[in-house]
C-alpha atoms as a PDB file:
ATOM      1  CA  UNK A   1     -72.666  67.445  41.526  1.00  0.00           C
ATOM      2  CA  UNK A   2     -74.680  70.458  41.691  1.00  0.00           C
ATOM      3  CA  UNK A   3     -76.173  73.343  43.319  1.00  0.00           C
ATOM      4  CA  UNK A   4     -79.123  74.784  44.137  1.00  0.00           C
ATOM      5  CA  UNK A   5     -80.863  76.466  40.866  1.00  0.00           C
ATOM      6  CA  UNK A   6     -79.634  74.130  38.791  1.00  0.00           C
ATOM      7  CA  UNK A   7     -82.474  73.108  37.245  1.00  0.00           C
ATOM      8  CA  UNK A   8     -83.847  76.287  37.149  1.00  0.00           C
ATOM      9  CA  UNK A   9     -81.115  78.198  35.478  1.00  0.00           C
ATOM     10  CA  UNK A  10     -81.432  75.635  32.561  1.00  0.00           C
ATOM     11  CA  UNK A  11     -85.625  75.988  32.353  1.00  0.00           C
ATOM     12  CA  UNK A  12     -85.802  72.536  33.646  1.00  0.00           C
ATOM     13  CA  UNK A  13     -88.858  71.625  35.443  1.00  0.00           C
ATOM     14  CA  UNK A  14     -88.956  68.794  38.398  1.00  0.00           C
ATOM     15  CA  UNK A  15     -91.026  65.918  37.364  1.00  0.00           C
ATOM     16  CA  UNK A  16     -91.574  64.804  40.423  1.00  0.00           C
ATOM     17  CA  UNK A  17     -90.435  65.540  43.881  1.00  0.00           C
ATOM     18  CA  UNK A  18     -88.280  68.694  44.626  1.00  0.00           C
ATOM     19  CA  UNK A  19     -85.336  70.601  43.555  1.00  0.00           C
ATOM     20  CA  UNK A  20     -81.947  71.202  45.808  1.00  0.00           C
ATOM     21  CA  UNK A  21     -82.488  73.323  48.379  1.00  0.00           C
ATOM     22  CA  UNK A  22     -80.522  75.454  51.097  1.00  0.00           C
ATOM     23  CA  UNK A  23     -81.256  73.061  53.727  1.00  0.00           C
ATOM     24  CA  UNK A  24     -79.286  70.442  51.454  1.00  0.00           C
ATOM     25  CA  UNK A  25     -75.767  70.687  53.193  1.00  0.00           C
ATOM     26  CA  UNK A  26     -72.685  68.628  54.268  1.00  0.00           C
ATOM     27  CA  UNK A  27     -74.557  67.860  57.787  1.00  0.00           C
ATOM     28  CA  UNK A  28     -78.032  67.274  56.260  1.00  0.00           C
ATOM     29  CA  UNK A  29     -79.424  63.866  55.398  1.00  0.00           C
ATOM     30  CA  UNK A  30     -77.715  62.889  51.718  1.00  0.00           C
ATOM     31  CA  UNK A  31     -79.860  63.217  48.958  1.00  0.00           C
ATOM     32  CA  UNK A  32     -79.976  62.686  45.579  1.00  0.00           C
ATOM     33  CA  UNK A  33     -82.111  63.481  42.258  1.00  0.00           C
ATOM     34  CA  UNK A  34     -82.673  61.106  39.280  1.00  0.00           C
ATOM     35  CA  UNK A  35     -83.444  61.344  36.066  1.00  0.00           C
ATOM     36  CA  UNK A  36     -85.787  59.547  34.256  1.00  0.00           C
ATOM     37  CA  UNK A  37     -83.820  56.701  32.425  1.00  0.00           C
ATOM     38  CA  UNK A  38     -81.782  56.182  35.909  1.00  0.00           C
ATOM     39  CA  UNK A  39     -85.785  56.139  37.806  1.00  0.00           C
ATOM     40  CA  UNK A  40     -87.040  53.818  35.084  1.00  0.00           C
ATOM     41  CA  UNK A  41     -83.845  51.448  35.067  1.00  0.00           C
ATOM     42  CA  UNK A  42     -84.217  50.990  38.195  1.00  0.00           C
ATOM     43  CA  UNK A  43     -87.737  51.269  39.464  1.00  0.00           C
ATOM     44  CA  UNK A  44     -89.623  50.058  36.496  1.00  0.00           C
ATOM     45  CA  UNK A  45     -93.534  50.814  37.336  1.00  0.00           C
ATOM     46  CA  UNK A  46     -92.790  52.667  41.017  1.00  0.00           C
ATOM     47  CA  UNK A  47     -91.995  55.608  42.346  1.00  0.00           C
ATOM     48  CA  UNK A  48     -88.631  56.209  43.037  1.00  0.00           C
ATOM     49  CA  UNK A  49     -88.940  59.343  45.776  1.00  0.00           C
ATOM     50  CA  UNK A  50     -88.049  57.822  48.663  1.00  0.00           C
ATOM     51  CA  UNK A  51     -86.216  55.381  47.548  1.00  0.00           C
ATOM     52  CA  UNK A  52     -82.156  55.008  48.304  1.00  0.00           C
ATOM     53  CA  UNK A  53     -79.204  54.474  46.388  1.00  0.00           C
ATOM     54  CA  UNK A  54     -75.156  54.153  47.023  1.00  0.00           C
ATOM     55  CA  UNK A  55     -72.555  54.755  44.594  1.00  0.00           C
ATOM     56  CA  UNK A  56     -70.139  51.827  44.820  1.00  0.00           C
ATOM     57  CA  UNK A  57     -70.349  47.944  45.177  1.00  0.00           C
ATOM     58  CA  UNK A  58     -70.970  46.807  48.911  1.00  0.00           C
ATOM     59  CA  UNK A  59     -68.210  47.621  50.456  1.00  0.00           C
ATOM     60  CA  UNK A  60     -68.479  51.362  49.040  1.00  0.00           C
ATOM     61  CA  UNK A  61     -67.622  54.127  52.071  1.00  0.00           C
ATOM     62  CA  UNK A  62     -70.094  56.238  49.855  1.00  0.00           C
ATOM     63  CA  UNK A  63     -73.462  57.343  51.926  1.00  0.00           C
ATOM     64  CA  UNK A  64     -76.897  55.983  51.233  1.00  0.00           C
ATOM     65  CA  UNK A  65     -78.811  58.875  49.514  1.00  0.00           C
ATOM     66  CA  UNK A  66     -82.264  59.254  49.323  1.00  0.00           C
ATOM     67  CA  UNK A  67     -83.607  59.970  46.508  1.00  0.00           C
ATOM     68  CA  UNK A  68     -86.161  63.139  46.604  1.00  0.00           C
ATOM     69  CA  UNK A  69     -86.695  64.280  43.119  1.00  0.00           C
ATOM     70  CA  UNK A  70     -86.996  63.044  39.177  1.00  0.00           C
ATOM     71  CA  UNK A  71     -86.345  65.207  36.467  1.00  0.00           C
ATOM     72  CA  UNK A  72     -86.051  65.034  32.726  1.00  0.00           C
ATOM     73  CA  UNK A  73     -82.435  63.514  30.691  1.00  0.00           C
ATOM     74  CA  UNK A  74     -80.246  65.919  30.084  1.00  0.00           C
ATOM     75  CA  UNK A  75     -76.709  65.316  28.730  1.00  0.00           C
ATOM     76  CA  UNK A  76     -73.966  64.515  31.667  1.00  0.00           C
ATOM     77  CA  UNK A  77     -70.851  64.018  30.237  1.00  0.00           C
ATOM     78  CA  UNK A  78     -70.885  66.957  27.455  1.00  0.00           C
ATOM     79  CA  UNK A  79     -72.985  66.778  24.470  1.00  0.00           C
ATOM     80  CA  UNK A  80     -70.767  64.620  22.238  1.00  0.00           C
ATOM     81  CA  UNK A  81     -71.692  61.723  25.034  1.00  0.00           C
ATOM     82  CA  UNK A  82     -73.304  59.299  22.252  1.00  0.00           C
ATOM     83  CA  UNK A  83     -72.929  56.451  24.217  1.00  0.00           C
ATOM     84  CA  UNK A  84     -76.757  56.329  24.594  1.00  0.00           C
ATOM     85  CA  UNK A  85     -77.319  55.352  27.718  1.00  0.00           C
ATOM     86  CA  UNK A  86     -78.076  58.727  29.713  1.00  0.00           C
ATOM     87  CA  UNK A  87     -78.901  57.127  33.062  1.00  0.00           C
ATOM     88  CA  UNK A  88     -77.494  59.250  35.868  1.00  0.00           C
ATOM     89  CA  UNK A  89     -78.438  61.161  39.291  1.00  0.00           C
ATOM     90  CA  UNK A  90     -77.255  64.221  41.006  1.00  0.00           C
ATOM     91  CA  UNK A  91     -76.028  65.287  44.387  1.00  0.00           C
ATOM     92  CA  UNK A  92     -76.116  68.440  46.051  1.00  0.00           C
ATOM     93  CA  UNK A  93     -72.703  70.120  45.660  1.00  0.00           C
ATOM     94  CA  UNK A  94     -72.499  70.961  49.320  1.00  0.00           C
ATOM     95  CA  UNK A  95     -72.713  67.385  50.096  1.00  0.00           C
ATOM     96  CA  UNK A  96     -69.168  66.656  48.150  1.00  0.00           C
ATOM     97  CA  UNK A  97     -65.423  67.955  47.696  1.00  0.00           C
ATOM     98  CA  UNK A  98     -65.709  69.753  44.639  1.00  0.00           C
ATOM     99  CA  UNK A  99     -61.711  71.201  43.997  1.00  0.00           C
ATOM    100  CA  UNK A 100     -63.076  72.191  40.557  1.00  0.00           C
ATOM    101  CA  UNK A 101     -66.466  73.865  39.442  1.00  0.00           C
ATOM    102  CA  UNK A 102     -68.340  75.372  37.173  1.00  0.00           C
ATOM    103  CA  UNK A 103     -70.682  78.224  37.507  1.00  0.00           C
ATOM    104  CA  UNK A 104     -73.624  78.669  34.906  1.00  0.00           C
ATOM    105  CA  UNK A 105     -75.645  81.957  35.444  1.00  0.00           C
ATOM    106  CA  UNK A 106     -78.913  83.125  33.091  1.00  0.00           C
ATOM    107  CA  UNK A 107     -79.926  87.150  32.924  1.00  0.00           C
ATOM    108  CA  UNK A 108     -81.471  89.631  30.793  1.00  0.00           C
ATOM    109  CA  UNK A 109     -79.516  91.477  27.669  1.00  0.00           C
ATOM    110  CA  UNK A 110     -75.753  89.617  26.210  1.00  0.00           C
ATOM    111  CA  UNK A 111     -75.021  86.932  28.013  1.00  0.00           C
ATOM    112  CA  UNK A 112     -71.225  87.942  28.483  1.00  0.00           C
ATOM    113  CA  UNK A 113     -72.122  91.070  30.211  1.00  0.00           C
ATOM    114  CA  UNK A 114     -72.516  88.919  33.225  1.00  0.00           C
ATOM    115  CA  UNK A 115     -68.878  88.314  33.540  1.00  0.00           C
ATOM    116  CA  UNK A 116     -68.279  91.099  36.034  1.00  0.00           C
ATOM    117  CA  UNK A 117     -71.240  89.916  38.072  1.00  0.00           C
ATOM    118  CA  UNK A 118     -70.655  86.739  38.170  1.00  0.00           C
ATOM    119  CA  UNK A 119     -66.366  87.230  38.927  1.00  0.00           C
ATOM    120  CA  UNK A 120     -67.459  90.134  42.006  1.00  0.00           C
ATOM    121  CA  UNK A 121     -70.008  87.378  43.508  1.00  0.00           C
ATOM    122  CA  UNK A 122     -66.983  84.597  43.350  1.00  0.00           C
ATOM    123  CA  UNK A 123     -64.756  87.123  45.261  1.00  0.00           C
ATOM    124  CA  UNK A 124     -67.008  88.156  47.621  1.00  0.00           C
ATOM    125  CA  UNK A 125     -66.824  84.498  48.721  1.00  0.00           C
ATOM    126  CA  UNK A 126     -63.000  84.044  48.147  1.00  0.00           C
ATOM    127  CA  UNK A 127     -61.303  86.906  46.490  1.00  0.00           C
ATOM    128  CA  UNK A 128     -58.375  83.776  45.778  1.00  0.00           C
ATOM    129  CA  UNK A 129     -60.623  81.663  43.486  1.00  0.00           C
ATOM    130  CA  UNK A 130     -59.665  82.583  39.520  1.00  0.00           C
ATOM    131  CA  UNK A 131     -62.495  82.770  37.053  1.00  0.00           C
ATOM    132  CA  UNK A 132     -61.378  81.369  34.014  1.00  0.00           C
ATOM    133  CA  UNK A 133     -63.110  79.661  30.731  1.00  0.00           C
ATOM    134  CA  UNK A 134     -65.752  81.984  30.802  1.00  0.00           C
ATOM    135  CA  UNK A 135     -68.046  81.474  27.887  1.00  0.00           C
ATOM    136  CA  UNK A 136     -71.681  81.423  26.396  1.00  0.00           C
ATOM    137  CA  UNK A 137     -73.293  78.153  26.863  1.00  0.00           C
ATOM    138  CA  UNK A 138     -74.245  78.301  23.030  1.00  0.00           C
ATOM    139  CA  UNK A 139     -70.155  78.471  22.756  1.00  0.00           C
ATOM    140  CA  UNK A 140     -70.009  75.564  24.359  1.00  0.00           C
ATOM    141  CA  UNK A 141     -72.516  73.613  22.959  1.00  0.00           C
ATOM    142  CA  UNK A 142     -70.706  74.574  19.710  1.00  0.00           C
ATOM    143  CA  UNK A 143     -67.276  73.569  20.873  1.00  0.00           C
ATOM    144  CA  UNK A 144     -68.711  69.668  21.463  1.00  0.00           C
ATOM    145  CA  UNK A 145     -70.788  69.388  18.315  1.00  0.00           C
ATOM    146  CA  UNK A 146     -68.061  70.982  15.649  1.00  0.00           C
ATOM    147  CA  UNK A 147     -67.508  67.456  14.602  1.00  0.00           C
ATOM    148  CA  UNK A 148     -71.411  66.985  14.191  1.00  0.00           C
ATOM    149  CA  UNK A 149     -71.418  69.938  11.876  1.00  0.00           C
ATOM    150  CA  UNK A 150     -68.601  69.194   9.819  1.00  0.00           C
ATOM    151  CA  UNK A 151     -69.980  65.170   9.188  1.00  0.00           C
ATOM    152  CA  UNK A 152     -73.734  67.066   8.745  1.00  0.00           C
ATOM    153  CA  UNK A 153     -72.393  69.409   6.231  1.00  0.00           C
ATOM    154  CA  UNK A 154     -70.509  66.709   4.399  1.00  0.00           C
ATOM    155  CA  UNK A 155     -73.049  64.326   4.203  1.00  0.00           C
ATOM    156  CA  UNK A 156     -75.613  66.827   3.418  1.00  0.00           C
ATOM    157  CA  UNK A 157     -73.360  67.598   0.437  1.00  0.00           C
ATOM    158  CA  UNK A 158     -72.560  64.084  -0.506  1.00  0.00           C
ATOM    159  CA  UNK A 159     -76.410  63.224  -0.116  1.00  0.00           C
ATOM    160  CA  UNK A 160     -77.435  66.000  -2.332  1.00  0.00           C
ATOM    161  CA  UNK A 161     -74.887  65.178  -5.290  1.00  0.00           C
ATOM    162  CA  UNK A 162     -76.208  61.422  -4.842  1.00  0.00           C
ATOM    163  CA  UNK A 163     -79.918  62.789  -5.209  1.00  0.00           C
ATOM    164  CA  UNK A 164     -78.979  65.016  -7.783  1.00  0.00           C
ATOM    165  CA  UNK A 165     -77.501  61.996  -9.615  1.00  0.00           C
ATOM    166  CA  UNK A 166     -79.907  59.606  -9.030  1.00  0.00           C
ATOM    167  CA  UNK A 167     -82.864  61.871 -10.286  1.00  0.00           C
ATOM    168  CA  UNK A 168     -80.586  62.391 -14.002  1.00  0.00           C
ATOM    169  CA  UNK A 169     -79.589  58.374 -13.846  1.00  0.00           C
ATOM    170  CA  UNK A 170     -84.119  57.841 -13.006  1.00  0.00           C
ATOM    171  CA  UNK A 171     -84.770  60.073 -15.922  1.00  0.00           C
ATOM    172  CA  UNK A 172     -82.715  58.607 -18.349  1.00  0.00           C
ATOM    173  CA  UNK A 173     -84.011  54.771 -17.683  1.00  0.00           C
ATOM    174  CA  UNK A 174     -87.354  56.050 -17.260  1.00  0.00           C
ATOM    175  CA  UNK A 175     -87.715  57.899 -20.722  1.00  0.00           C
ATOM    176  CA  UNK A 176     -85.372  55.134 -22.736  1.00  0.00           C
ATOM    177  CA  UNK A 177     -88.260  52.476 -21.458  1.00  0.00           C
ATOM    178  CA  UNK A 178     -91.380  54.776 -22.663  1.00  0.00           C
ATOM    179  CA  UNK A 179     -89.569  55.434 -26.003  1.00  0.00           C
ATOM    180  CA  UNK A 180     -89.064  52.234 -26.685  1.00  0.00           C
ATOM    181  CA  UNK A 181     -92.781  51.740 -26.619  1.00  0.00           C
ATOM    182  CA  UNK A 182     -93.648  53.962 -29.592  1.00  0.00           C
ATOM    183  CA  UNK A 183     -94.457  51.355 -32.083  1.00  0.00           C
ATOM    184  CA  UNK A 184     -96.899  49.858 -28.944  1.00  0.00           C
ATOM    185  CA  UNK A 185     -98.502  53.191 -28.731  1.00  0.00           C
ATOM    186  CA  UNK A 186     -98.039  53.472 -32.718  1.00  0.00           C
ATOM    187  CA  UNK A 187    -100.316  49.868 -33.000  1.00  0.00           C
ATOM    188  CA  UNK A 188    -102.847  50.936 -30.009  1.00  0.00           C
ATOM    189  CA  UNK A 189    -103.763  54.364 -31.675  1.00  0.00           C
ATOM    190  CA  UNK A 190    -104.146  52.478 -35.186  1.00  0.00           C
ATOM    191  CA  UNK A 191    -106.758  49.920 -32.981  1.00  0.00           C
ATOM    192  CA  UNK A 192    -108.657  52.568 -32.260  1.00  0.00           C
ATOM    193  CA  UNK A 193    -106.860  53.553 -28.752  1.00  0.00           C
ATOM    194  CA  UNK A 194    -107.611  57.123 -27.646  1.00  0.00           C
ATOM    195  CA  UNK A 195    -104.727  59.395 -26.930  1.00  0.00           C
ATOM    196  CA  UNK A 196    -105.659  59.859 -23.463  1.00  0.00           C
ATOM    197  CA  UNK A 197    -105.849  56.250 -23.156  1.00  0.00           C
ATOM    198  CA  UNK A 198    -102.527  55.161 -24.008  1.00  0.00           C
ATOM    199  CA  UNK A 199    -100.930  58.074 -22.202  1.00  0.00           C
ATOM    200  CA  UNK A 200    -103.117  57.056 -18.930  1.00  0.00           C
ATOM    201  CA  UNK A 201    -101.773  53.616 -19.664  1.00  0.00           C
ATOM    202  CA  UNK A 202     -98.205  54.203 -20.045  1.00  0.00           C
ATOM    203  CA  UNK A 203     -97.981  56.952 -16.799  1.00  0.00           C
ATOM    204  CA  UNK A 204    -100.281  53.856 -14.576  1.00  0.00           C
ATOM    205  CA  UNK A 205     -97.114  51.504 -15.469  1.00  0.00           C
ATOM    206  CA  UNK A 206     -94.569  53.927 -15.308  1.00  0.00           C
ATOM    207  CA  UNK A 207     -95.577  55.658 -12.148  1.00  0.00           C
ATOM    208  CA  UNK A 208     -95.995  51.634 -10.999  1.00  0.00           C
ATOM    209  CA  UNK A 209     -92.045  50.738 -11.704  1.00  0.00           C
ATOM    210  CA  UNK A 210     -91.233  53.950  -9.768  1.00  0.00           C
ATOM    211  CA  UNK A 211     -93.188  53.288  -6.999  1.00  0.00           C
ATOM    212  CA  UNK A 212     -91.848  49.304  -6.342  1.00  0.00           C
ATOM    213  CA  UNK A 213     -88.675  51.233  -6.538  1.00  0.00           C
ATOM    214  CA  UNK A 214     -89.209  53.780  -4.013  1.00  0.00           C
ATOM    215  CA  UNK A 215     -90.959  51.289  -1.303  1.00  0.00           C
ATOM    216  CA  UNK A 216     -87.403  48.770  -1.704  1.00  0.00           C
ATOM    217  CA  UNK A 217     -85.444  51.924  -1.426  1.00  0.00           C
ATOM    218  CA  UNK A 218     -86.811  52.919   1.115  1.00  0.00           C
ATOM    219  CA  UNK A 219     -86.466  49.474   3.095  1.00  0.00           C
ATOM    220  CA  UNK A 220     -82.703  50.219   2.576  1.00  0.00           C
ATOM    221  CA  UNK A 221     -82.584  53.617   3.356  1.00  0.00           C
ATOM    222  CA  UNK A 222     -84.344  52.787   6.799  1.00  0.00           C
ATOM    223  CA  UNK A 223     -81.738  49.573   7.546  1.00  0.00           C
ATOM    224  CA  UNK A 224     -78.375  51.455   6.483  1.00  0.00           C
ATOM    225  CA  UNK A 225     -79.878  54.708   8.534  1.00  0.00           C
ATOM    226  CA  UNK A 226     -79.000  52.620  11.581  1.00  0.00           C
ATOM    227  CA  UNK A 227     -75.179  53.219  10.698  1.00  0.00           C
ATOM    228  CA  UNK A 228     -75.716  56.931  10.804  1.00  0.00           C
ATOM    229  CA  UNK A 229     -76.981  57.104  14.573  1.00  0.00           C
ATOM    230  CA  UNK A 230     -73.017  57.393  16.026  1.00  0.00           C
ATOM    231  CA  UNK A 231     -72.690  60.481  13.818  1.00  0.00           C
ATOM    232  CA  UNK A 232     -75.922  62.503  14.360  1.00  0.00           C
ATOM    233  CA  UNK A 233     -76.641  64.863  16.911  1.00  0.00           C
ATOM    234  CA  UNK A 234     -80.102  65.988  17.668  1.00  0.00           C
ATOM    235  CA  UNK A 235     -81.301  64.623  14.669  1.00  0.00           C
ATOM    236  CA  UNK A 236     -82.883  61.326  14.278  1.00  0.00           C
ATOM    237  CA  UNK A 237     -81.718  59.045  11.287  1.00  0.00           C
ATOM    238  CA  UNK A 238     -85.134  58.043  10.484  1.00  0.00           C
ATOM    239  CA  UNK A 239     -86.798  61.838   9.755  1.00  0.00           C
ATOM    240  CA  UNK A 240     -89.985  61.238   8.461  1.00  0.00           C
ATOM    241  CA  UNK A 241     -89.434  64.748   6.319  1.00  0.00           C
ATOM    242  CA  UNK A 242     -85.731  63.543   4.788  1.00  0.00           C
ATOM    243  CA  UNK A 243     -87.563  60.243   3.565  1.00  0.00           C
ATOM    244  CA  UNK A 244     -90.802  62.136   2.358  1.00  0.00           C
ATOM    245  CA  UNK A 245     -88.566  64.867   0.749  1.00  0.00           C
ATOM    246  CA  UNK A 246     -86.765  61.890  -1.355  1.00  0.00           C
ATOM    247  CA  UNK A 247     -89.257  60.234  -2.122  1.00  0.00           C
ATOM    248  CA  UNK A 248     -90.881  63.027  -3.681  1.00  0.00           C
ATOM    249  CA  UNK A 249     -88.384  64.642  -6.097  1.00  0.00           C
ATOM    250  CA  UNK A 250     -87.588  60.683  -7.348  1.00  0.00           C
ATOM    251  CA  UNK A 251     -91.473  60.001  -7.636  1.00  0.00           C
ATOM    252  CA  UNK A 252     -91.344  63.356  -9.825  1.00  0.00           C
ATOM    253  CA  UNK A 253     -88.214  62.725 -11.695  1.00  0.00           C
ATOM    254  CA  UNK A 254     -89.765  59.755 -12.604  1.00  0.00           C
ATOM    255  CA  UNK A 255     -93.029  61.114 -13.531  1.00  0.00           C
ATOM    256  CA  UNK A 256     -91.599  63.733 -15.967  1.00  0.00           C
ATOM    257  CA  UNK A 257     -89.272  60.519 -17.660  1.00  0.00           C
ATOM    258  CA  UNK A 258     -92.739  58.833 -18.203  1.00  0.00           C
ATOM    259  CA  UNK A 259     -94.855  61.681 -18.852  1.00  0.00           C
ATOM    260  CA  UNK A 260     -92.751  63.500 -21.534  1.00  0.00           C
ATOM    261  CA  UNK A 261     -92.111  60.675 -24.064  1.00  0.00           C
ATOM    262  CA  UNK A 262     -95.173  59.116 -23.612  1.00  0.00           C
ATOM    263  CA  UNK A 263     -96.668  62.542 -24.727  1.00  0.00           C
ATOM    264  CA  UNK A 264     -94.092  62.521 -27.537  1.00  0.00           C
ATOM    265  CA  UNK A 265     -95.560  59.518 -28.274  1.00  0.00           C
ATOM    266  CA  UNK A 266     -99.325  60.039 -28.169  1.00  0.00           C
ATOM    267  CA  UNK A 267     -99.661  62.518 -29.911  1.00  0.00           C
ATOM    268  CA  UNK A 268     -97.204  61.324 -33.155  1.00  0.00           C
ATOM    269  CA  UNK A 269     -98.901  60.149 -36.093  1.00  0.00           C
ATOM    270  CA  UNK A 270     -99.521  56.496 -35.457  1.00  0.00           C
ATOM    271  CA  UNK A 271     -97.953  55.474 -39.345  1.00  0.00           C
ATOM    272  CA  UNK A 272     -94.897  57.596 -37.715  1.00  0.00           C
ATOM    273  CA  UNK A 273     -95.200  55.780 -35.144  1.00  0.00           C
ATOM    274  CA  UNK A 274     -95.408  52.390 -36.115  1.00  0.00           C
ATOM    275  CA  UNK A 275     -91.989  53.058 -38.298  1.00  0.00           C
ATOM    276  CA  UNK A 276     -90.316  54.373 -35.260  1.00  0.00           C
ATOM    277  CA  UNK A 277     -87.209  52.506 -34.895  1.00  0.00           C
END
């Protein structure tokens, strides 16, 4: 249930159709706005201005409504709703018994200085009604997301520990497997290899291990993501810039581990080399 300005207040545009209006009251013709998962539920390729709906099964003493507007999905039961499903309509407060409300209101300068405004306007109506709760909507938003922080900031932590150890543990496997491959480079420099060569040689199937790794990771990474989607707000467990971001300090980690030794390598005497043990 809400008023006229609704939409407005929040920078919400009308897709289609038209906003609450004055003439919108308890003896005018029920209406009803949509939003765009309810208008696409349930009028899949049509227009749904025009169209009616009743809350209720068929026996429901609710009105039929008809529905003059379509807006955008917003959140409707607070912003830790994860459910998913975000279908939903609105009704013109007027048109209800509303014992309990809530009053949002948008000006120029701190946001709180509205309070006296706001509480004089609510008087002027009924100097009984007490105006409690009142709050920024930022506050708000950050009263139903704490929870979203606190799991972002741990995993955030967790995930950069992992990175941090999976870059040492890449390293270490990655430079072990070149230096075992001295006496190779050893015998290819004695053959008449050049330098740049073998070290072009060694990074092609080093980088080449790394990047089989990266593309199965990945694979993972995108099917245990799917886990994470209860848990996330505003953030979308598949970020193209998280995976990229990865994927790039492993694909480096792994071409300094291949890069190093197998310069360490190259450029050794190839006698030395060939005794390396």
């Amino acid at each position: 249930m809400v008023g006229a300005g609704y939409f407005a207040t929040l920078g919400v545009e009308v897709l289609r159709g038209r906003d609450f209006d004055a003439q919108d009251g308890a003896q005018s013709e029920p209406v009803a706005i949509v939003n765009q998962s309810f208008a696409d539920e349930h009028f899949p390729g049509e227009s749904a201005l025009g169209r009616r709906l009743r809350a209720g099964d068929s026996e429901s003493n609710e009105p039929w409504r008809t529905i003059v507007g379509v807006v955008p999905d917003l959140h409707m039961q607070g912003m830790s709703d994860t459910a998913g499903n975000q279908s939903g309509y609105y009704v013109p407060i007027e048109q209800n018994d509303a014992r309990f409300m809530s009053i949002l209101a948008r000006g120029p300068g701190e946001p709180m200085a509205l309070t006296e405004a706001v509480r004089a306007a609510v008087a002027s109506v009924h100097a009984g009604t007490p105006l409690y709760f009142v709050q920024t909507l930022q506050s708000r938003i950050d009263e139903e997301t704490w929870v979203f922080s606190i799991f972002g900031a741990l995993f955030l932590a967790f995930g950069g520990v992992a990175l941090f150890l999976a870059s040492i543990g890449l390293y270490g496997v990655m430079a072990f497997t070149v230096a075992r491959r001295t006496p190779e480079v050893g015998i290819r420099l004695a053959l008449g290899a050049t330098r740049g060569q073998v070290l072009s040689l060694v990074m092609r199937q080093g980088l080449g291990q790394v990047a089989i790794g990266l593309v199965l990771g990945t694979g993972v990474a995108v099917l245990a993501s799917r886990g994470l989607a209860l848990i996330l707000f505003q953030v979308s467990p598949y970020d193209p810039l998280v995976f990229g971001g990865i994927a790039l300090v492993l694909a480096s980690t792994g071409a300094l581990a291949t890069l190093i030794p197998a310069r360490r390598a190259s450029n050794a005497d190839p006698a030395d080399a060939l005794r390396y043990d």
